[in-house]
N, C-alpha and C. Protein backbone atom coordinates (compact mmCIF):
# COMPACT_ATOMS: atom_id res chain seq x y z
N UNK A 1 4.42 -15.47 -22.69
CA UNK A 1 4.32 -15.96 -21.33
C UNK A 1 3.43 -15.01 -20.53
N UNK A 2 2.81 -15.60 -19.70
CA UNK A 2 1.84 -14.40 -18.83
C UNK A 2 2.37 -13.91 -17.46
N UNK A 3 1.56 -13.03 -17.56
CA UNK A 3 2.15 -11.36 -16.14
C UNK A 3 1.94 -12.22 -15.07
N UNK A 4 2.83 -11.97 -14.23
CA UNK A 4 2.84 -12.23 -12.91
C UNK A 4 1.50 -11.89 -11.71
N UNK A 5 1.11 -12.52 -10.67
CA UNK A 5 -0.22 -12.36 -10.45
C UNK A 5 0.04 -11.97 -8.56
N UNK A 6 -0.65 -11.35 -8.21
CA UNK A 6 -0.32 -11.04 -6.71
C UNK A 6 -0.34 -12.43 -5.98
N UNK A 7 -0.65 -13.21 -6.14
CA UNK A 7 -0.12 -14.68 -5.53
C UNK A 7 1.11 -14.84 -5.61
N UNK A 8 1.53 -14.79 -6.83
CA UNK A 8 2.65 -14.77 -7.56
C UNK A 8 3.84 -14.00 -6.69
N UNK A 9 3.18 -12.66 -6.07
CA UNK A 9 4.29 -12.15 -5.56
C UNK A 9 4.52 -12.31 -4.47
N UNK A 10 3.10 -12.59 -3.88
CA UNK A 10 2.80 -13.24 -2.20
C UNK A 10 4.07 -14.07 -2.03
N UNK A 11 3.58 -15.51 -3.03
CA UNK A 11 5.15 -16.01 -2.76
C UNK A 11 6.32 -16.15 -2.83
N UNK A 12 6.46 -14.99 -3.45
CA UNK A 12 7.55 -15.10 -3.47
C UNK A 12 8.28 -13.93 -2.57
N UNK A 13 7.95 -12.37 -2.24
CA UNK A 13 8.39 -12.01 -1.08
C UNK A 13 7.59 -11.72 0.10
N UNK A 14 6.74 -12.71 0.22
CA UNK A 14 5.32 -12.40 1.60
C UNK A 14 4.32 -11.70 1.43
N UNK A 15 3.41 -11.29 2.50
CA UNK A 15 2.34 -10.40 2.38
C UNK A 15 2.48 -9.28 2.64
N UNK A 16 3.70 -8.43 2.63
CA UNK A 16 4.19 -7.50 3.36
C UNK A 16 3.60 -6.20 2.98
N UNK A 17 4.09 -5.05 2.38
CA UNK A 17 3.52 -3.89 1.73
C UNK A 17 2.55 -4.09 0.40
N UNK A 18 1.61 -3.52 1.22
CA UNK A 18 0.29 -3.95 -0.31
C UNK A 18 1.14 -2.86 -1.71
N UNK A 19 1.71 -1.58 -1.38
CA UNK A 19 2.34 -0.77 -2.35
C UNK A 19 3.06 -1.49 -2.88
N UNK A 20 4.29 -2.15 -2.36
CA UNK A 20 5.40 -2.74 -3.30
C UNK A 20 4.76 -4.03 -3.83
N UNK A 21 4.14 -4.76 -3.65
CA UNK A 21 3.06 -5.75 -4.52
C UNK A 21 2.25 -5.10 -5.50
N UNK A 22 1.30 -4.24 -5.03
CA UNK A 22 1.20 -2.95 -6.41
C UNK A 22 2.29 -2.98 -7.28
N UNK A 23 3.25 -2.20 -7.27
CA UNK A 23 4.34 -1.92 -7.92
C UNK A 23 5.13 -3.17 -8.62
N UNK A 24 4.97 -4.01 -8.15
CA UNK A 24 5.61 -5.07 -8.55
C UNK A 24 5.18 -5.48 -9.50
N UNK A 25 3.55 -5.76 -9.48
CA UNK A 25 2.27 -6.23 -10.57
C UNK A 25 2.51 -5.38 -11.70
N UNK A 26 2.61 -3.74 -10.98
CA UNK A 26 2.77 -3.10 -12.59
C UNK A 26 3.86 -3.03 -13.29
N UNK A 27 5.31 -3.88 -13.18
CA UNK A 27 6.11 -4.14 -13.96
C UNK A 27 5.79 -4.82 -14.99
N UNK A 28 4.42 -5.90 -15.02
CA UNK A 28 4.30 -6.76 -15.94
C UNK A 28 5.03 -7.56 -16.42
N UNK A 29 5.97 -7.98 -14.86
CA UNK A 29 6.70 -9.25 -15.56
C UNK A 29 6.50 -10.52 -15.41
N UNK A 30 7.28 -11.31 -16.46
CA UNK A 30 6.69 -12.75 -16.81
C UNK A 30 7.20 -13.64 -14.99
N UNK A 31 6.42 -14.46 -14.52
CA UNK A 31 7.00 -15.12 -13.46
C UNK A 31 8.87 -15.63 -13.20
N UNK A 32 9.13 -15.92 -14.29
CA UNK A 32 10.55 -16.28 -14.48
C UNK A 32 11.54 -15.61 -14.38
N UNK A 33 11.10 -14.12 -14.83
CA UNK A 33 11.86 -12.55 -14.81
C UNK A 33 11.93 -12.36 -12.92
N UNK A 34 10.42 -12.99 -11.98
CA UNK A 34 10.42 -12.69 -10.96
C UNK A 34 11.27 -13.13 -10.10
N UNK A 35 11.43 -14.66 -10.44
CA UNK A 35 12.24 -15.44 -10.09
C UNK A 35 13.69 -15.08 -10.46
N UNK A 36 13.79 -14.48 -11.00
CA UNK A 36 14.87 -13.99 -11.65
C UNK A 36 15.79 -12.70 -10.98
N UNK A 37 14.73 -12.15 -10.70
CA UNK A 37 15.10 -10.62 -9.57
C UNK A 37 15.10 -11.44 -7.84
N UNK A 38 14.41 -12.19 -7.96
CA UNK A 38 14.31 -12.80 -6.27
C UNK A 38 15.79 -13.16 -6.17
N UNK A 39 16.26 -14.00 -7.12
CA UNK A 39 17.90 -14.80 -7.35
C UNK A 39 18.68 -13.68 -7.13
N UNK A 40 18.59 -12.65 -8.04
CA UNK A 40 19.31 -11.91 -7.90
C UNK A 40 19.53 -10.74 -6.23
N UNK A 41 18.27 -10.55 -6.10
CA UNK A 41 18.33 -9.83 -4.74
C UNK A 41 18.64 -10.74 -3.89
N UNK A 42 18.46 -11.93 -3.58
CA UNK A 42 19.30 -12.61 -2.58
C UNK A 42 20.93 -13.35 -2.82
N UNK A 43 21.17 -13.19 -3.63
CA UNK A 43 22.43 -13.59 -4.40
C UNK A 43 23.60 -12.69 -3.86
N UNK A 44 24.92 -13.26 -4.44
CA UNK A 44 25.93 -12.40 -4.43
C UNK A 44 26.01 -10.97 -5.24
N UNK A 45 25.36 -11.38 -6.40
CA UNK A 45 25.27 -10.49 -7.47
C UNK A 45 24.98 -8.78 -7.27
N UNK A 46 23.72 -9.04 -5.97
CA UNK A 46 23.40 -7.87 -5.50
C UNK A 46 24.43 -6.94 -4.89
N UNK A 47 25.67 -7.00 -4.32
CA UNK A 47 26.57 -6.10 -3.74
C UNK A 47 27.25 -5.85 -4.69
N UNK A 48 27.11 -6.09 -6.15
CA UNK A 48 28.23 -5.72 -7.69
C UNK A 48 27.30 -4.39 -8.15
N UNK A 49 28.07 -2.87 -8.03
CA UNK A 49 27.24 -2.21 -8.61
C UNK A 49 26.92 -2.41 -10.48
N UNK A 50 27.75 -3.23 -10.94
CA UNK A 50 28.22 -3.44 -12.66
C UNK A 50 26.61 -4.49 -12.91
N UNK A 51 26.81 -5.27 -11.94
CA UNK A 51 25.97 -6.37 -12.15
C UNK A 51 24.64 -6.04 -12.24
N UNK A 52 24.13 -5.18 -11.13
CA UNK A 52 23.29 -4.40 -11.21
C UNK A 52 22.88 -3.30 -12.27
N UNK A 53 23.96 -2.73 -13.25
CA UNK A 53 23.51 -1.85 -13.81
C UNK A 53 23.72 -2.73 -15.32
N UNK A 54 23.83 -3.38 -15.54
CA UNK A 54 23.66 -4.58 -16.73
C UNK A 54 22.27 -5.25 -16.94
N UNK A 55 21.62 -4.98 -15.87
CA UNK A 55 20.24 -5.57 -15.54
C UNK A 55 19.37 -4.44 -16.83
N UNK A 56 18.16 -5.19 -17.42
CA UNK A 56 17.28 -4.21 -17.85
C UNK A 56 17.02 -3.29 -16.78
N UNK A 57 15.97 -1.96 -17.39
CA UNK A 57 15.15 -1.21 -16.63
C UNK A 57 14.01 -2.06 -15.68
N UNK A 58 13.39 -2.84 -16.33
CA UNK A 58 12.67 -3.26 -16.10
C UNK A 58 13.11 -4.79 -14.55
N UNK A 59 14.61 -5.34 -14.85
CA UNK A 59 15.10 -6.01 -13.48
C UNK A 59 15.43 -5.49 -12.64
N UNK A 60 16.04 -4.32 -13.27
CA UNK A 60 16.60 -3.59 -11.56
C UNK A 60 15.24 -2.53 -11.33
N UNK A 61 14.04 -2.48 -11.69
CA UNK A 61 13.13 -2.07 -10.24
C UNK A 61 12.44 -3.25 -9.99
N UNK A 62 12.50 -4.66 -10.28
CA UNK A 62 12.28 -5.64 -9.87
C UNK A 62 13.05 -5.95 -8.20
N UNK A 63 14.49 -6.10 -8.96
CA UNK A 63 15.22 -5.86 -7.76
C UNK A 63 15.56 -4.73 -6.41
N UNK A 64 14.64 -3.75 -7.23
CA UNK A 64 14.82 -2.60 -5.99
C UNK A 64 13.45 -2.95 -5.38
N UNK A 65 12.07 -3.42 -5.64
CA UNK A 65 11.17 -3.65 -5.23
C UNK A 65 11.13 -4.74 -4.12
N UNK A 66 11.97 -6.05 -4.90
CA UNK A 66 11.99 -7.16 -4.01
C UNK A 66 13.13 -7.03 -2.82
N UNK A 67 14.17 -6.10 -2.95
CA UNK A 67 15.17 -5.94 -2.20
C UNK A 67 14.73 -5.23 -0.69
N UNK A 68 13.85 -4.26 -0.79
CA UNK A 68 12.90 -3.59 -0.02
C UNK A 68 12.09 -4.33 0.84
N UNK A 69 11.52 -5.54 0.06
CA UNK A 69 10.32 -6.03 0.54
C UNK A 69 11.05 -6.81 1.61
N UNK A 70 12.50 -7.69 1.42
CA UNK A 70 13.02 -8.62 1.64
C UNK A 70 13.46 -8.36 3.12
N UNK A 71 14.30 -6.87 3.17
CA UNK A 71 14.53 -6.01 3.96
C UNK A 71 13.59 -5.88 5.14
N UNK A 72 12.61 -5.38 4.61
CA UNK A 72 11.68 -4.65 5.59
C UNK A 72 10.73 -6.02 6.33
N UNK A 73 10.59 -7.14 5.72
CA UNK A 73 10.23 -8.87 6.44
C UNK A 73 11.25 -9.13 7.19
N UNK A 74 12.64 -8.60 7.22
CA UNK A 74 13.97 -9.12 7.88
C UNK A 74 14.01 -8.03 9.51
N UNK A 75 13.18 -7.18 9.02
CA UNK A 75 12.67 -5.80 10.28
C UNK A 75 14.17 -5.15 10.23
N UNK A 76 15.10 -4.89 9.25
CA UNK A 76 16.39 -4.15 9.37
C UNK A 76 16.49 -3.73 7.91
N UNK A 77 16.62 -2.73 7.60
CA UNK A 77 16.77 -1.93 6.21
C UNK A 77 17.69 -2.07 5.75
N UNK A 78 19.41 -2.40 6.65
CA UNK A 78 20.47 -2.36 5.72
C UNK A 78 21.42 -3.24 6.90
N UNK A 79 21.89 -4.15 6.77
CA UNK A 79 23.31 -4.55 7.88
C UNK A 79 23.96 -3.43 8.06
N UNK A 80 24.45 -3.83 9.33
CA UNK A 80 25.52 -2.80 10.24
C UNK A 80 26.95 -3.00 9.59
N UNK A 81 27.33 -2.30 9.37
CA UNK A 81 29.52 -2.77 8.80
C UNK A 81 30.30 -3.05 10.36
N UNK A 82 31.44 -2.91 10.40
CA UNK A 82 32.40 -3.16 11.11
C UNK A 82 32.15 -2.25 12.43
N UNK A 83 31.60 -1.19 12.08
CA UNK A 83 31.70 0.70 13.05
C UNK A 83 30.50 0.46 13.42
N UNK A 84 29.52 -0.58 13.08
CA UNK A 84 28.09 -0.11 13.63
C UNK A 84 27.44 0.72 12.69
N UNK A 85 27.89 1.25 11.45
CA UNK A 85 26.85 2.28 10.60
C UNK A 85 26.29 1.60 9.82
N UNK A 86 25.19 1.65 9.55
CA UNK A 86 24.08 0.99 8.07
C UNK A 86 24.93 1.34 6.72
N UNK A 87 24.62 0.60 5.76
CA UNK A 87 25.32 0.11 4.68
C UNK A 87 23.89 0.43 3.69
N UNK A 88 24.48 1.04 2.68
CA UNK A 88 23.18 1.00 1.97
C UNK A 88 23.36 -0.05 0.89
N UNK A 89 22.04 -0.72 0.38
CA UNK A 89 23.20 -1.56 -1.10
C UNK A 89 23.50 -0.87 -2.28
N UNK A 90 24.52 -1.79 -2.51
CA UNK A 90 25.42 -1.24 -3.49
C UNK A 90 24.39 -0.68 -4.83
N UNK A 91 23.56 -1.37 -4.98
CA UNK A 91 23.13 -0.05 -6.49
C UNK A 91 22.63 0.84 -6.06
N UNK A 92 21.93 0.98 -4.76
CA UNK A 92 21.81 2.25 -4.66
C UNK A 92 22.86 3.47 -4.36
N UNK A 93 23.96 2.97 -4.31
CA UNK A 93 25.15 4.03 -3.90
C UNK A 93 25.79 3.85 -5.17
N UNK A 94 25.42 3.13 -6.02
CA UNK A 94 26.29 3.71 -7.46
C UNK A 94 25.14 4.67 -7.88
């Protein structure tokens, strides 16, 4: 199957950071894998640190790439909890 193409990533998390589109391209993953990390970073799945660490190497910096991108288009890095403090996500605090 063939590598994913900066269109490819355009649409799927915007035009946002030319770096994390870099980075993304050089995972060399197949479009389906992309689609695959997009599901997952917007999913439930993402707040399971298990779920996350079951992922290849290669999905979870998919998902840390697209999770970022998703974030930073939303103009807020992390939801507020109950107290008002930022929340980081869960794989990154496992």
């Amino acid at each position: 199957m063939r590598e994913i193409s900066a269109p490819d990533v355009v649409a799927a998390i915007g035009r946002g950071d030319e770096l994390i589109i870099r980075e993304t391209l050089r995972t060399r993953a197949t479009p389906l894998e992309l689609r695959q990390a997009l599901a997952f970073a917007k999913g439930p799945a993402n707040a399971s640190p298990a779920a996350y660490q079951a992922l290849p190497a290669r999905m979870q910096r998919l998902v840390d790439l697209i999770t970022v991108a998703l974030e930073s288009a939303a103009g807020d890095f992390a939801p507020e909890d109950q107290h008002g403090n930022r929340r980081r996500a869960a794989h990154h605090a496992a």
